[in-house]
C-alpha atoms as a PDB file:
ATOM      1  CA  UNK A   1       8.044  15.161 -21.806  1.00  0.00           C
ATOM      2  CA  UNK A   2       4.478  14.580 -20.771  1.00  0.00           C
ATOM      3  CA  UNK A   3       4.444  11.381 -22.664  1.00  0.00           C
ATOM      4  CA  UNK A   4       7.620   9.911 -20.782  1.00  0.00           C
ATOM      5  CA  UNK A   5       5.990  10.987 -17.798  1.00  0.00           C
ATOM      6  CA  UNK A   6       3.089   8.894 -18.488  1.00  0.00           C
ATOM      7  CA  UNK A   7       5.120   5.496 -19.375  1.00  0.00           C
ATOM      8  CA  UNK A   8       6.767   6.465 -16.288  1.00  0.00           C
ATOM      9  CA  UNK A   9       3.585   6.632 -14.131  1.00  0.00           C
ATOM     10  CA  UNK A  10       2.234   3.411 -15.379  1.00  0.00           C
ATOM     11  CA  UNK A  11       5.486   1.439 -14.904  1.00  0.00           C
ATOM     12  CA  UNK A  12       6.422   3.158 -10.942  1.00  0.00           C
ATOM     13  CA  UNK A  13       2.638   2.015 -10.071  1.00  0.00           C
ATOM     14  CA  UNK A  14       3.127  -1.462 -11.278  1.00  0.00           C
ATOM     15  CA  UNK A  15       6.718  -1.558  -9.099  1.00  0.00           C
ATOM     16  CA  UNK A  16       4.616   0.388  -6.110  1.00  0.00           C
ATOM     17  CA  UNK A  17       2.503  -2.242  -6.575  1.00  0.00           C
ATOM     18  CA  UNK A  18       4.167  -5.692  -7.261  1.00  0.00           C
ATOM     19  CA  UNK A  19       7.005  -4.491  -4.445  1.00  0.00           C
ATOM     20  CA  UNK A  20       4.110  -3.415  -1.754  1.00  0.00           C
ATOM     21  CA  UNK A  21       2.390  -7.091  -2.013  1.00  0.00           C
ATOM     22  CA  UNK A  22       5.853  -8.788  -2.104  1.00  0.00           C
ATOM     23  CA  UNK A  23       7.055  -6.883   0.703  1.00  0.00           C
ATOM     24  CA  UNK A  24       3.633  -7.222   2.220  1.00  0.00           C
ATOM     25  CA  UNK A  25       2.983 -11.508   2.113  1.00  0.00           C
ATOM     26  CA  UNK A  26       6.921 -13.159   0.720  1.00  0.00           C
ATOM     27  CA  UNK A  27       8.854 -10.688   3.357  1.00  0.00           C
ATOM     28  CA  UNK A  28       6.008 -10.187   5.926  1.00  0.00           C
ATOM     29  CA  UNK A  29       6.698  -6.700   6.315  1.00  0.00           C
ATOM     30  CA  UNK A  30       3.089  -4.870   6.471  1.00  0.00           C
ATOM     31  CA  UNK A  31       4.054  -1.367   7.113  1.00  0.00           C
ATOM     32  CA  UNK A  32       6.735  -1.468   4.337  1.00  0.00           C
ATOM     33  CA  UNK A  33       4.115  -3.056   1.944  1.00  0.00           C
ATOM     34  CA  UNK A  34       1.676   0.027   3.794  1.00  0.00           C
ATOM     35  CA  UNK A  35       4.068   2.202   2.260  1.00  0.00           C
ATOM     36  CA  UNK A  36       4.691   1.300  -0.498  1.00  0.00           C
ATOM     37  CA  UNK A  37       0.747   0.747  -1.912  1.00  0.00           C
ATOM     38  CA  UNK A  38       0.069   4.179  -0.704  1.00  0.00           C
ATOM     39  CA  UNK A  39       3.155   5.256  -3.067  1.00  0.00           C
ATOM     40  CA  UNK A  40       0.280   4.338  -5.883  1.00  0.00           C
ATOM     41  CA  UNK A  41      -2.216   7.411  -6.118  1.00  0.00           C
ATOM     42  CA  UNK A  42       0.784   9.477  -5.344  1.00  0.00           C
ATOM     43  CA  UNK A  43       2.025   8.774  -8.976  1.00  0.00           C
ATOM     44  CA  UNK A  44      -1.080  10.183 -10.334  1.00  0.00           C
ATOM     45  CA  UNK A  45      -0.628  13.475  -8.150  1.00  0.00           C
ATOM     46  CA  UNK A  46       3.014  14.020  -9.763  1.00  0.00           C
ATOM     47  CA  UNK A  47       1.793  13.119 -13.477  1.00  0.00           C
ATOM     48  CA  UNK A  48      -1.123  16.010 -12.747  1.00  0.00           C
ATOM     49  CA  UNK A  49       0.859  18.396 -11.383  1.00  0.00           C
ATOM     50  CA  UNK A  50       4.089  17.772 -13.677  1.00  0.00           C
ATOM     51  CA  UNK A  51       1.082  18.028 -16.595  1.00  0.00           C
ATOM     52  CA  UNK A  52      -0.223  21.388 -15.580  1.00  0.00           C
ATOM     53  CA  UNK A  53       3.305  23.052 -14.523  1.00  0.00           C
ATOM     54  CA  UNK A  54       4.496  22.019 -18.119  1.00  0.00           C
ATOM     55  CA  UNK A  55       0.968  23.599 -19.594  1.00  0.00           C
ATOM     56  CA  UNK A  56       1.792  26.725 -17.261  1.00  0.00           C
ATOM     57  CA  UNK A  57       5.388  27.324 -18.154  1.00  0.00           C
ATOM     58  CA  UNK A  58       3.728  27.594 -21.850  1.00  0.00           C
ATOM     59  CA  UNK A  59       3.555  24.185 -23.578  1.00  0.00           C
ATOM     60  CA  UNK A  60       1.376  23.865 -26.239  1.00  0.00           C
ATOM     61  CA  UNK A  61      -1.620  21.371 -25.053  1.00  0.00           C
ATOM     62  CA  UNK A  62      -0.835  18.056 -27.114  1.00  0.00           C
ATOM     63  CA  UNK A  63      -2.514  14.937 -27.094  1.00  0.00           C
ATOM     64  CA  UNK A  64      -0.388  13.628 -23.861  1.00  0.00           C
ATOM     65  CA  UNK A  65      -1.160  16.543 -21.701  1.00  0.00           C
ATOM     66  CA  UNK A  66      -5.277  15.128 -22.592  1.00  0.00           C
ATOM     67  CA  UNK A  67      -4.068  11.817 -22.205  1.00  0.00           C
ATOM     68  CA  UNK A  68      -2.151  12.513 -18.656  1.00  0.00           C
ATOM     69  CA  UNK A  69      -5.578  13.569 -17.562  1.00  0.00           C
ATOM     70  CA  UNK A  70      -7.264  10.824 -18.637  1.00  0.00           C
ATOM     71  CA  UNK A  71      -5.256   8.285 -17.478  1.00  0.00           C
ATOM     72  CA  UNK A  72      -5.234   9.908 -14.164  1.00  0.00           C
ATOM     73  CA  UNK A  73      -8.877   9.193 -14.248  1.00  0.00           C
ATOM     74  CA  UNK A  74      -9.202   5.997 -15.003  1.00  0.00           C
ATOM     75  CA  UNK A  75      -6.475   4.975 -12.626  1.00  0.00           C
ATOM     76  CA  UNK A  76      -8.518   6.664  -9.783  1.00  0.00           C
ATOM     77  CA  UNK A  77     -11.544   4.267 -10.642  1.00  0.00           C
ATOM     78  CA  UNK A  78      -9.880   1.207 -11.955  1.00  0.00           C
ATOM     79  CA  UNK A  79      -6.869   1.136  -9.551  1.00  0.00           C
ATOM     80  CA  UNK A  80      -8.269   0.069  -6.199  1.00  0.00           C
ATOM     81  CA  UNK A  81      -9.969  -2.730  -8.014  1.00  0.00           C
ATOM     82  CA  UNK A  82      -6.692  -3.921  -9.924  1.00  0.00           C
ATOM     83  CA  UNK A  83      -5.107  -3.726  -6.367  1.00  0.00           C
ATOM     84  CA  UNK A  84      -7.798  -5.697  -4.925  1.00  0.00           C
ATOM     85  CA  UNK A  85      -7.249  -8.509  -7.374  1.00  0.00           C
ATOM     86  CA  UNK A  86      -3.674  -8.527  -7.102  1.00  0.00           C
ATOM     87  CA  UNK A  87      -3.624  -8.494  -3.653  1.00  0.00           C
ATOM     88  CA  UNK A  88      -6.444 -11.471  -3.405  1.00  0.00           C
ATOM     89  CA  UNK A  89      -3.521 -13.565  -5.854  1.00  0.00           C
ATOM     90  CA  UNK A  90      -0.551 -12.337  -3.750  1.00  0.00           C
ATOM     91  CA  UNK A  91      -2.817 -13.969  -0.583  1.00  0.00           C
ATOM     92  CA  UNK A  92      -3.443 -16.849  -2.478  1.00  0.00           C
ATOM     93  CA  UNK A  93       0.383 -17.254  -3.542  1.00  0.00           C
ATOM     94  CA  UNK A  94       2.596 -16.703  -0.528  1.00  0.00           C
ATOM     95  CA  UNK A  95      -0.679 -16.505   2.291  1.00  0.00           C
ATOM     96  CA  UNK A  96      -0.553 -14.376   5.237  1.00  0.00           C
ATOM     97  CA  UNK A  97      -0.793 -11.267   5.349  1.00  0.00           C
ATOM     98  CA  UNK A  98      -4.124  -9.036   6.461  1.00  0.00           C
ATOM     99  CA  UNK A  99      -6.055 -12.326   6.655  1.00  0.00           C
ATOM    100  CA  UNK A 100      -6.846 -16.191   5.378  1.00  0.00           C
ATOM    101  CA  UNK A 101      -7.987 -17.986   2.340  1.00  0.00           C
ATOM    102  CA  UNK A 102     -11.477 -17.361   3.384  1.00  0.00           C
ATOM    103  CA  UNK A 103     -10.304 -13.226   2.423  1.00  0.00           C
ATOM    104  CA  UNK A 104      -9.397 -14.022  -1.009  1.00  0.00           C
ATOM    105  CA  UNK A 105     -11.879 -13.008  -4.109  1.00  0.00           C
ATOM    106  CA  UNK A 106     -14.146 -15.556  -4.918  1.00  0.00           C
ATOM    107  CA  UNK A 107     -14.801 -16.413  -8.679  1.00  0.00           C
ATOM    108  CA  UNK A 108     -17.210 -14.302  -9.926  1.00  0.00           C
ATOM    109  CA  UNK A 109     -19.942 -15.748 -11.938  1.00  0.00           C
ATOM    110  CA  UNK A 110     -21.281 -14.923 -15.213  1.00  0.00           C
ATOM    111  CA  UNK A 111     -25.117 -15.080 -14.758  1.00  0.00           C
ATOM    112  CA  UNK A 112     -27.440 -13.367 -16.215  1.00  0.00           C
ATOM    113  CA  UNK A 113     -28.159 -10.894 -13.529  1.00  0.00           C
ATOM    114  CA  UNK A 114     -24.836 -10.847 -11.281  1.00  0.00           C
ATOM    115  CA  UNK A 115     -23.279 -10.058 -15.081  1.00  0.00           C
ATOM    116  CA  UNK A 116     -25.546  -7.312 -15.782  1.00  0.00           C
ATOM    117  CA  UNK A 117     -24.660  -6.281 -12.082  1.00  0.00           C
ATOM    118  CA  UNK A 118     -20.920  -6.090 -12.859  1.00  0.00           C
ATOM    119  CA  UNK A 119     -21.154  -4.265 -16.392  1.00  0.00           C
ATOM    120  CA  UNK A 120     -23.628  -1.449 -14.945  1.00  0.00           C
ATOM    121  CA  UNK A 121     -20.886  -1.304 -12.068  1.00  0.00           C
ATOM    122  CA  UNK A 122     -18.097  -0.754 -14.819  1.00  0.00           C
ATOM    123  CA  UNK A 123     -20.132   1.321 -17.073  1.00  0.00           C
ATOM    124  CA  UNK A 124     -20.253   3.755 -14.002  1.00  0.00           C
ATOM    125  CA  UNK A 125     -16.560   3.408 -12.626  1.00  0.00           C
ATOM    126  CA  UNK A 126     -15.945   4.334 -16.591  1.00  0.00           C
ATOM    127  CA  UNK A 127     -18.489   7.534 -16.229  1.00  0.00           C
ATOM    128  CA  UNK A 128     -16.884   8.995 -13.198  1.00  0.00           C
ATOM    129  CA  UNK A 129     -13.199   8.071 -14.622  1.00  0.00           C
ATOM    130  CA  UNK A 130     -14.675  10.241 -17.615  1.00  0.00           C
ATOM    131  CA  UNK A 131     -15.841  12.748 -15.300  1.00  0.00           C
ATOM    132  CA  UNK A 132     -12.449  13.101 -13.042  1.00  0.00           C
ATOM    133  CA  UNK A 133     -10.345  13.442 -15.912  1.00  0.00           C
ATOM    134  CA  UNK A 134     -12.920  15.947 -18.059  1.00  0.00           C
ATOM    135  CA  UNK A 135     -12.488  18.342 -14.330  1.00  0.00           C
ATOM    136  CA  UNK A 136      -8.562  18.037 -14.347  1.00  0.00           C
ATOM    137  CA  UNK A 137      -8.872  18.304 -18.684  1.00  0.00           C
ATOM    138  CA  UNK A 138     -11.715  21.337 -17.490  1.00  0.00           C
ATOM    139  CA  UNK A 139      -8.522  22.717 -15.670  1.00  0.00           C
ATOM    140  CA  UNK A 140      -6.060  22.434 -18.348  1.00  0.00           C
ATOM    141  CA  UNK A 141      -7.866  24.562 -20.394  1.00  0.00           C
ATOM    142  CA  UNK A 142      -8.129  27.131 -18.008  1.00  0.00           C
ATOM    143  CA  UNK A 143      -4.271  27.178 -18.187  1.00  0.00           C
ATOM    144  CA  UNK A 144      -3.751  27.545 -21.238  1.00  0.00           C
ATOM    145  CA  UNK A 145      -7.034  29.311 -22.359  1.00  0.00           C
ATOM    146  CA  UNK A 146      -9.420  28.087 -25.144  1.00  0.00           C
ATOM    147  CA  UNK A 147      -6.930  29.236 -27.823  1.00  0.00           C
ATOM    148  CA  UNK A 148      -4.614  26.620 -27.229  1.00  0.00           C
ATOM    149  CA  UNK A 149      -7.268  23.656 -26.302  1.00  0.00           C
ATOM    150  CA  UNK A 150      -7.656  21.869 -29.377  1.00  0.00           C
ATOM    151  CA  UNK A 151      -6.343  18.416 -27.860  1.00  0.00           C
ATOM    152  CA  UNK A 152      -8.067  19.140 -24.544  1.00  0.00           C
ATOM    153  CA  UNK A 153     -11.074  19.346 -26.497  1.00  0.00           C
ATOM    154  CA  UNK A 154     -10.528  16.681 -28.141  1.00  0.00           C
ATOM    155  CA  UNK A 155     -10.182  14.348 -25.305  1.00  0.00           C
ATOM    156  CA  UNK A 156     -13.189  15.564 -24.201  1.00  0.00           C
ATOM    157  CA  UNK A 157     -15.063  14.743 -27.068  1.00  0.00           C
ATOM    158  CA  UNK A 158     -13.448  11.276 -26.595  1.00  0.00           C
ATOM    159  CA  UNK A 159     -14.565  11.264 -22.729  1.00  0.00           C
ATOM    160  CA  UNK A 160     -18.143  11.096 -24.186  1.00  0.00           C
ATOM    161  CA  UNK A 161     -17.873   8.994 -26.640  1.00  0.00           C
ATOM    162  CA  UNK A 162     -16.886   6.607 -23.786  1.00  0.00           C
ATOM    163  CA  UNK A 163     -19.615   7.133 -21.902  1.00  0.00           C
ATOM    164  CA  UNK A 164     -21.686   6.790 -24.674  1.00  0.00           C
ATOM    165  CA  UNK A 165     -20.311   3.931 -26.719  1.00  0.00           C
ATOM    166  CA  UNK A 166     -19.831   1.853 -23.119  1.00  0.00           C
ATOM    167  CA  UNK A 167     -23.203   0.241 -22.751  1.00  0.00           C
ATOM    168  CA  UNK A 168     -23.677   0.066 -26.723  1.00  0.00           C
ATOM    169  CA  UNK A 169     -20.003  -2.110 -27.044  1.00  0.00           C
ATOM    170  CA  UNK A 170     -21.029  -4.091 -24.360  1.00  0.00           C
ATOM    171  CA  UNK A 171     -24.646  -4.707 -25.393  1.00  0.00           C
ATOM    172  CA  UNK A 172     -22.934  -5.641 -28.514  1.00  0.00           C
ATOM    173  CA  UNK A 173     -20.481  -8.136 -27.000  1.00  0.00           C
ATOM    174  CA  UNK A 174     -22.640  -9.885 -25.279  1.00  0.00           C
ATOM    175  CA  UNK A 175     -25.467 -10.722 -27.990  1.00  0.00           C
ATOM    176  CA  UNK A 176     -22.115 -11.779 -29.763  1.00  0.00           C
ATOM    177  CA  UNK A 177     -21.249 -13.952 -26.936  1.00  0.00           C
ATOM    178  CA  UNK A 178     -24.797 -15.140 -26.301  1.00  0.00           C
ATOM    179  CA  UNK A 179     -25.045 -16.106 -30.651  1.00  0.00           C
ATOM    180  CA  UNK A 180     -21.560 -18.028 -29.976  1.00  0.00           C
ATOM    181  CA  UNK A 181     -23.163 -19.882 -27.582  1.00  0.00           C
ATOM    182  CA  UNK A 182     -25.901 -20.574 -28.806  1.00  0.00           C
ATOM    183  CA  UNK A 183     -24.616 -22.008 -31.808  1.00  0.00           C
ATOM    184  CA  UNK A 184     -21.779 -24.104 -29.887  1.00  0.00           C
ATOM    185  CA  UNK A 185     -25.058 -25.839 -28.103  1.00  0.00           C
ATOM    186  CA  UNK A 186     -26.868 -26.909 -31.007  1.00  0.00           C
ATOM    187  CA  UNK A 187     -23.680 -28.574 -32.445  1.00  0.00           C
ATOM    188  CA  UNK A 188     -23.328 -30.304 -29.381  1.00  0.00           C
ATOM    189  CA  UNK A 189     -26.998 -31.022 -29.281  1.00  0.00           C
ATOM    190  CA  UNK A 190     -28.194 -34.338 -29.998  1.00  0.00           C
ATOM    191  CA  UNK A 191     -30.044 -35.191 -32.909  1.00  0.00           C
ATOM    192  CA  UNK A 192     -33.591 -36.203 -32.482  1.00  0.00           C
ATOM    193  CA  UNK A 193     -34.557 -39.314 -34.018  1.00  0.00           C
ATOM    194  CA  UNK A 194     -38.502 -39.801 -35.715  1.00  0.00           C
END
């Protein structure tokens, strides 16, 4: 059940959201577009709450009652940013709306220290989705007592490896990307003559 009601959560936010922007800049109708984008964290009340009542009326914890909590988590960090960029397309698209062009999201660059900026941003949005979803996992447990926690516990185990592995993935990926270009500019360098 809990897994259905986690497809379900992620597909009624992306309708909540596509349908609140549409409504909001193709049909100009704000308050219905209001409405419908605050519909968005209200999904990740009912997938809590449908989580725990399942866990109360004696479930066994499974892997989807961690992940519920999890996603929950990251969708309370990540969200208002994936709004954000949607909405600053939707301007860009059909126009209107809260404001002009000049309101839209301007490219981000990829220099050294406005990058650095951005991953140390993520790398905490991903710590405090970890946190938020270890509480509501923290809560779980209490439900259904240590005895029946072995997924719970698992997904905390998992929260920290995220937290951990964050900065050490992305450290990676960027000597990676840094290596790839390095090499792309000798081959396009030219060749010294004696």
């Amino acid at each position: 059940m809990i897994a259905l009601a986690i497809i379900c959560a992620e597909i009624l936010f992306w309708v909540f959201l596509l349908s609140g922007l549409f409504a909001r800049y193709a049909l100009r109708q704000k308050t219905l577009g209001l409405v419908l984008l605050a519909l968005t964290p209200v999904v990740d009340i009912v997938l809590i709450s449908l989580t725990y009542i399942d866990l109360h009326r004696g479930a066994n914890a499974s892997f989807f009652h961690g992940m519920a909590a999890v996603y929950v988590g990251f969708t309370v960090m990540f969200g208002p940013a994936i709004v954000r960029a949607m909405d600053a397309k939707f301007l860009r698209r059909y126009g209107g709306g809260a404001g002009g062009a000049e309101d839209s999201a301007a490219p981000t660059s990829s220099s050294g220290s406005e990058s650095r900026k951005n991953t140390r941003r993520d790398w905490l949005k991903a710590c405090a989705a970890c946190g938020i979803a270890g509480v509501l996992i923290s809560i779980a447990m209490v439900i259904v007592g240590l005895q029946g926690s072995f997924w719970l516990i698992y997904w905390l185990v998992a929260l920290a490896s995220i937290v951990v592995g964050w900065p050490l993935v992305t450290r990676w990926l960027e000597q990676r990307e840094a290596r790839k270009a390095e090499q792309r500019s000798e081959e396009f360098a030219p060749e010294k003559s004696e």
